[in-house]
N, C-alpha and C. Protein backbone atom coordinates (compact mmCIF):
# COMPACT_ATOMS: atom_id res chain seq x y z
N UNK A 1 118.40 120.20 28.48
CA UNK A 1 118.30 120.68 27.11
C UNK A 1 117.80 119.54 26.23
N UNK A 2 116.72 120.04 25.51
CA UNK A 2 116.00 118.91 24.44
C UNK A 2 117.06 118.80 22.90
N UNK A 3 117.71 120.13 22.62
CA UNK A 3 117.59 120.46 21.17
C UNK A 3 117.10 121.05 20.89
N UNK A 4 116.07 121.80 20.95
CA UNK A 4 115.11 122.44 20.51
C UNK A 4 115.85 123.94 19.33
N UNK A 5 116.53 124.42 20.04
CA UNK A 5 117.61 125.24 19.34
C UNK A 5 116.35 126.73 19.51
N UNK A 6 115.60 126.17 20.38
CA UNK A 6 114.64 127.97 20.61
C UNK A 6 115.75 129.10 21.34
N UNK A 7 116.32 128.79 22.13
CA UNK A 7 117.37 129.80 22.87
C UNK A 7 118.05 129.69 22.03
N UNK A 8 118.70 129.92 20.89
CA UNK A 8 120.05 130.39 20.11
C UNK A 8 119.36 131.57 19.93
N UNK A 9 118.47 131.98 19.20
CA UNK A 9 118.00 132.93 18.31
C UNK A 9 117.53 134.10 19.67
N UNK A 10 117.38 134.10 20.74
CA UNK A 10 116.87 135.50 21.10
C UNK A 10 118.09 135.02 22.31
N UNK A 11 119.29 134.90 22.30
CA UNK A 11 120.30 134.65 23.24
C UNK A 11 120.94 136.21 22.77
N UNK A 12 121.01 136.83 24.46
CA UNK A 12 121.73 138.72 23.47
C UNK A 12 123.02 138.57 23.49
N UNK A 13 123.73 137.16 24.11
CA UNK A 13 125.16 137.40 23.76
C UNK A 13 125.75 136.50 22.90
N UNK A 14 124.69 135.66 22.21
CA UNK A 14 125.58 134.64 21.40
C UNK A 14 126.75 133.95 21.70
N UNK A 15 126.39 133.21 23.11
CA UNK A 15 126.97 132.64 23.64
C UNK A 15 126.59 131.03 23.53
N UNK A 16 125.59 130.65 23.03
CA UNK A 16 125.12 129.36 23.06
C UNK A 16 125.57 128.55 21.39
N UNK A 17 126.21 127.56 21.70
CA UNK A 17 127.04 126.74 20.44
C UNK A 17 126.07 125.30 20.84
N UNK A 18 125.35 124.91 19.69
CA UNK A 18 124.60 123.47 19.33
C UNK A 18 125.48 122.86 19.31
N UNK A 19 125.96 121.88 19.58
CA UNK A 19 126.89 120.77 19.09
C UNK A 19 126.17 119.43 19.49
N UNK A 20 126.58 118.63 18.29
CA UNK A 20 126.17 117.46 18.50
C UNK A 20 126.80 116.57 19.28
N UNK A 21 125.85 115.48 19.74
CA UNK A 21 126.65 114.37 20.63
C UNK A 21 127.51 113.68 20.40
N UNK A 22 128.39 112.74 20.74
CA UNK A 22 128.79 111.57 20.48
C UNK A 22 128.16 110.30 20.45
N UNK A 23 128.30 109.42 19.06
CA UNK A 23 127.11 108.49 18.61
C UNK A 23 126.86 107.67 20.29
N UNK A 24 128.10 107.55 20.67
CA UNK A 24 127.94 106.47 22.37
C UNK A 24 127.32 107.44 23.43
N UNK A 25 126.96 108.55 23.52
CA UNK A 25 126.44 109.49 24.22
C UNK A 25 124.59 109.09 24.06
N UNK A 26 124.36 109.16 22.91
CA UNK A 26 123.19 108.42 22.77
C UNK A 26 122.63 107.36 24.01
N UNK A 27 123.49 106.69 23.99
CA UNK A 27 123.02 105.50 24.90
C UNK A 27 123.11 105.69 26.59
N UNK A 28 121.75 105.00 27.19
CA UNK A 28 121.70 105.82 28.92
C UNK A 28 122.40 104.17 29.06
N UNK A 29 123.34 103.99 29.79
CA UNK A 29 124.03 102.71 30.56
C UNK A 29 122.76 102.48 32.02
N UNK A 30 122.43 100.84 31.85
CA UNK A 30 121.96 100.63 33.16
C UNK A 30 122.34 101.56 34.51
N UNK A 31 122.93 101.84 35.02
CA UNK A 31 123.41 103.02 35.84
C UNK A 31 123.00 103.89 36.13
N UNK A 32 123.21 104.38 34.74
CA UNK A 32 122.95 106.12 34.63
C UNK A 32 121.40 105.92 34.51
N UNK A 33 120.50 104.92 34.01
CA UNK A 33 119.03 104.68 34.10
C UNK A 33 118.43 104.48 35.59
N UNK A 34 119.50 103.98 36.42
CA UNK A 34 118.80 103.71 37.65
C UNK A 34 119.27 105.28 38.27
N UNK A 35 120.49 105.57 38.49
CA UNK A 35 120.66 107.48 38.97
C UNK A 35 119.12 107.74 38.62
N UNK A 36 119.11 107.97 37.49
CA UNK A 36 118.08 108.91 36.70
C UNK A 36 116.57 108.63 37.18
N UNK A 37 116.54 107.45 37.31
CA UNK A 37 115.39 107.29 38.10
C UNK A 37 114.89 107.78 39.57
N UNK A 38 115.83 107.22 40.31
CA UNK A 38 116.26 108.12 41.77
C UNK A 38 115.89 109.36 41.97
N UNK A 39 116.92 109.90 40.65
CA UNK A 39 115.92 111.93 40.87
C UNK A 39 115.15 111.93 40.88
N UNK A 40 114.45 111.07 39.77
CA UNK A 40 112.86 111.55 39.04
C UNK A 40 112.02 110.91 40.55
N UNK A 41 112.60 110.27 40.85
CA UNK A 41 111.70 109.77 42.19
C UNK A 41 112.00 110.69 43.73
N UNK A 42 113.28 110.95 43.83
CA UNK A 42 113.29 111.80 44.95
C UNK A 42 112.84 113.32 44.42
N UNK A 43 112.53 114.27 43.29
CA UNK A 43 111.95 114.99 42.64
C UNK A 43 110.64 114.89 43.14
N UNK A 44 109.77 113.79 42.59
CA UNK A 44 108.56 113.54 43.01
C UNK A 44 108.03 113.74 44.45
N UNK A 45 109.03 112.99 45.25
CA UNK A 45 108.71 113.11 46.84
C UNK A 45 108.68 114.49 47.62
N UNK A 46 110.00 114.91 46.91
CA UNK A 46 110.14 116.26 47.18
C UNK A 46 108.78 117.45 46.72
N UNK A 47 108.38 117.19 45.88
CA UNK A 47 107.23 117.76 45.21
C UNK A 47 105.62 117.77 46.03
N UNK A 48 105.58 116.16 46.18
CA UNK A 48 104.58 116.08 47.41
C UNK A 48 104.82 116.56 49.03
N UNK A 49 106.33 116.22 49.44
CA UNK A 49 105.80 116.94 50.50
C UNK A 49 105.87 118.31 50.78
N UNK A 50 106.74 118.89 49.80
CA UNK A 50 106.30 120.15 49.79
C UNK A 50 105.17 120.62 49.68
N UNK A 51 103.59 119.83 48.87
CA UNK A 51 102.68 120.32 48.52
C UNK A 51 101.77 120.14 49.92
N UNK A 52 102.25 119.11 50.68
CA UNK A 52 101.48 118.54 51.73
C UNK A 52 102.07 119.88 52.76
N UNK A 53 103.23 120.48 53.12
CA UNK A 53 103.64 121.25 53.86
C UNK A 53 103.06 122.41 53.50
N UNK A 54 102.78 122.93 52.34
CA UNK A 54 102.07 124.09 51.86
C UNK A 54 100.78 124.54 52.23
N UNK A 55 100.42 122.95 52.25
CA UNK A 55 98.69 122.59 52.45
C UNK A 55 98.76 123.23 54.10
N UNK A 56 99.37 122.61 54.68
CA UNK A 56 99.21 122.50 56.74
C UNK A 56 99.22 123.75 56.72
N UNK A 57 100.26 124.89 56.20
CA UNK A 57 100.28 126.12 56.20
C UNK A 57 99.47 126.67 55.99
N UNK A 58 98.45 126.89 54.83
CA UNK A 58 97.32 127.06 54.52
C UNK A 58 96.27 126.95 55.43
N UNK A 59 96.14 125.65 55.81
CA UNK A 59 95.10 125.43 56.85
C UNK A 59 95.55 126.20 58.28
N UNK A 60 96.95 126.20 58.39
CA UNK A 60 97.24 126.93 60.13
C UNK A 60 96.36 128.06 59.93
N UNK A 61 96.84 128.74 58.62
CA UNK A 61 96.28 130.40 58.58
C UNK A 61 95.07 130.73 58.82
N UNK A 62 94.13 129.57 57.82
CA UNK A 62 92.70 129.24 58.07
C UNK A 62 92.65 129.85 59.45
N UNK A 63 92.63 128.38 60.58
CA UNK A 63 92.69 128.38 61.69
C UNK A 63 92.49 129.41 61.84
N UNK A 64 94.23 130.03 62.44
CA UNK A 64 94.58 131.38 62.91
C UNK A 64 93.00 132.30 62.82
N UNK A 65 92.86 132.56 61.21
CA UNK A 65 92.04 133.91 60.70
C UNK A 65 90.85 133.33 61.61
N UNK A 66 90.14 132.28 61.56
CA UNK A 66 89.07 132.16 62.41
C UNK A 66 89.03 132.56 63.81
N UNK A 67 90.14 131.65 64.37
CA UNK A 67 90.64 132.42 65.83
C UNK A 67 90.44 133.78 65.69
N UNK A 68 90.98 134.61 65.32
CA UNK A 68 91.29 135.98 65.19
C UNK A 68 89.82 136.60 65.30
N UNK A 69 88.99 136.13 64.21
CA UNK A 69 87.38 136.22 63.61
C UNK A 69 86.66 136.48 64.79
N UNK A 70 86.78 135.15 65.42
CA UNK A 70 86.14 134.92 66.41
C UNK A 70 86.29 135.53 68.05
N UNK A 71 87.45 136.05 67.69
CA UNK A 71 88.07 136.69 69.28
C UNK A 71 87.06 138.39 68.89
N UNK A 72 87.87 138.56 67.60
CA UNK A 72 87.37 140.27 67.25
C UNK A 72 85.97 140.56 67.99
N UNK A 73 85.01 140.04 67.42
CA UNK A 73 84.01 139.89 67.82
C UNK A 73 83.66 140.11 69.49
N UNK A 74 84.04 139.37 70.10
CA UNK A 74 84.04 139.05 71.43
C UNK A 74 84.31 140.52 71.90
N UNK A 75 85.68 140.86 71.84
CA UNK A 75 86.38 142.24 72.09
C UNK A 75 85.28 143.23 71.40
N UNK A 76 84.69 143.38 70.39
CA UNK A 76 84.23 144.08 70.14
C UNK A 76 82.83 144.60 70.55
N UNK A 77 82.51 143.42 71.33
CA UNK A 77 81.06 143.10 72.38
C UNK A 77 81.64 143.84 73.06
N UNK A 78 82.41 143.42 73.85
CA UNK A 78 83.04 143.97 75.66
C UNK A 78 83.28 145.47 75.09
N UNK A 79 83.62 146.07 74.19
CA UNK A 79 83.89 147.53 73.98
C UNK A 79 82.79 148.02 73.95
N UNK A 80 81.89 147.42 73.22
CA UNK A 80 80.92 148.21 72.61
C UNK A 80 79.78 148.02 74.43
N UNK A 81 79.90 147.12 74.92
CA UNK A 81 79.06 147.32 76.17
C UNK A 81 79.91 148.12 77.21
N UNK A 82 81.01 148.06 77.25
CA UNK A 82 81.91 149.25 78.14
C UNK A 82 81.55 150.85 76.95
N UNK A 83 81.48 151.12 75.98
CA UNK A 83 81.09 152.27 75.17
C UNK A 83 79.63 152.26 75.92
N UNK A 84 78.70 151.85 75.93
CA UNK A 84 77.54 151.97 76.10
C UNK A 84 77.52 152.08 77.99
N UNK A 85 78.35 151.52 78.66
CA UNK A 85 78.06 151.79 80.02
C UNK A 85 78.49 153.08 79.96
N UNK A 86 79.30 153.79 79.46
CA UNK A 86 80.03 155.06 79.45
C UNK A 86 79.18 156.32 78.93
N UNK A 87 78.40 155.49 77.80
CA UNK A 87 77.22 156.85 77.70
C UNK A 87 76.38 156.85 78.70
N UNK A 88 75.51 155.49 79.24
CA UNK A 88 74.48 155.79 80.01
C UNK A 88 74.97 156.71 81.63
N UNK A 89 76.26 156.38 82.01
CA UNK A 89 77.02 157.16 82.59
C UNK A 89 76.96 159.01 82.67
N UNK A 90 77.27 159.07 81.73
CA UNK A 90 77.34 160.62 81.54
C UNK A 90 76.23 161.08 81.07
N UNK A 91 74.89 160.46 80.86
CA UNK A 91 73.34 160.36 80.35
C UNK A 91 73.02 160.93 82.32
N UNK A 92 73.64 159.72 82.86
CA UNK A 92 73.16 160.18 84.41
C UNK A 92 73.30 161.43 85.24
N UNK A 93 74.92 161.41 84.61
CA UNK A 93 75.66 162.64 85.23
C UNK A 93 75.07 163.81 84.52
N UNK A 94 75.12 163.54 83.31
CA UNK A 94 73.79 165.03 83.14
C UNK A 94 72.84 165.44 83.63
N UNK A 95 71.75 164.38 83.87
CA UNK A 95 70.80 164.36 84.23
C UNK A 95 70.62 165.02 85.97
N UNK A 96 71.60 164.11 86.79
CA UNK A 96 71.88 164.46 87.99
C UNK A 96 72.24 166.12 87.72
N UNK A 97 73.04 166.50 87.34
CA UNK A 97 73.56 167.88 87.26
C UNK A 97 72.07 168.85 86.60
N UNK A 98 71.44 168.43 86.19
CA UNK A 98 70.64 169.24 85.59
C UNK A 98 69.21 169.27 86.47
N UNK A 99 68.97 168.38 87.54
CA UNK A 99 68.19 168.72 88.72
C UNK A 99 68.86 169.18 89.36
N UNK A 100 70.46 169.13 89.87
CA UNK A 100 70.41 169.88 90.62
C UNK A 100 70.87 171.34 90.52
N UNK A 101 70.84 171.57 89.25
CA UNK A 101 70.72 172.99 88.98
C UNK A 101 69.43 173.34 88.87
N UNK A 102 68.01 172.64 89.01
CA UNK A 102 67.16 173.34 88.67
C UNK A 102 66.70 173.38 90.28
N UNK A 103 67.10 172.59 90.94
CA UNK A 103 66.63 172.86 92.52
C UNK A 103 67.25 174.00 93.52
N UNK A 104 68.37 174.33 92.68
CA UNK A 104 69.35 175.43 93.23
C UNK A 104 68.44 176.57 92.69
N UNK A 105 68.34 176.98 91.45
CA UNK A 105 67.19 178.12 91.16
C UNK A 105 65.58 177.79 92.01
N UNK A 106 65.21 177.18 92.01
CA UNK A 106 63.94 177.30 92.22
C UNK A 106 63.24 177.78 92.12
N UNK A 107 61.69 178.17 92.45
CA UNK A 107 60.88 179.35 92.07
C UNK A 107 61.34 180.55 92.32
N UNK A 108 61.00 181.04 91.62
CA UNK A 108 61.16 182.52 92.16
C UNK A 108 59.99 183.60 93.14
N UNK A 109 59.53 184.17 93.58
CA UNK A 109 58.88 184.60 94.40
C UNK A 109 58.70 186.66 93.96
């Protein structure tokens, strides 16, 4: 808390009381300056490697999605040439079936 006194006024339970410090409250003791520093420094660290852990994550996914990209593709070759052996297939089997229905009629006389 700064002071600022912005949260009194839209607080819905009027629960928040300003009070002032004590004049010796004012003052940070060598101590409490070095604590205070500590956070602000293990804060910081904490901050980076979280940002650095965020980052690796990011990039795994990268990765991953390329992997993925790149497999689809592949699979989608091998289908699409197993789809295509499968028509020329039944292209044959028609074909076969349809001489030899026309050799079974034959001329007529």
């Amino acid at each position: 808390c700064t002071g600022c006194d912005l949260c009194v006024e839209p607080c819905p339970v009027d629960c928040i009381d300003m009070l002032p410090l004590p004049i010796n409250q004012h003052l940070i003791t060598p101590a409490q300056a070095t604590h205070y520093k500590a956070r602000f420094s293990a804060h910081n660290l904490r901050l980076q490697r979280d940002a650095i852990e965020h980052e690796q994550r990011r990039q795994a996914r990268r990765e991953a999605a390329k992997t993925k990209a790149v497999e689809v593709p592949l699979e989608a070759e091998t289908a699409a040439s197993s789809k295509q052996e499968q028509i020329q297939a039944a292209i044959a089997r028609a074909k076969a079936k349809k001489m030899a229905a026309t050799k079974n009629v034959g001329p007529q006389s």
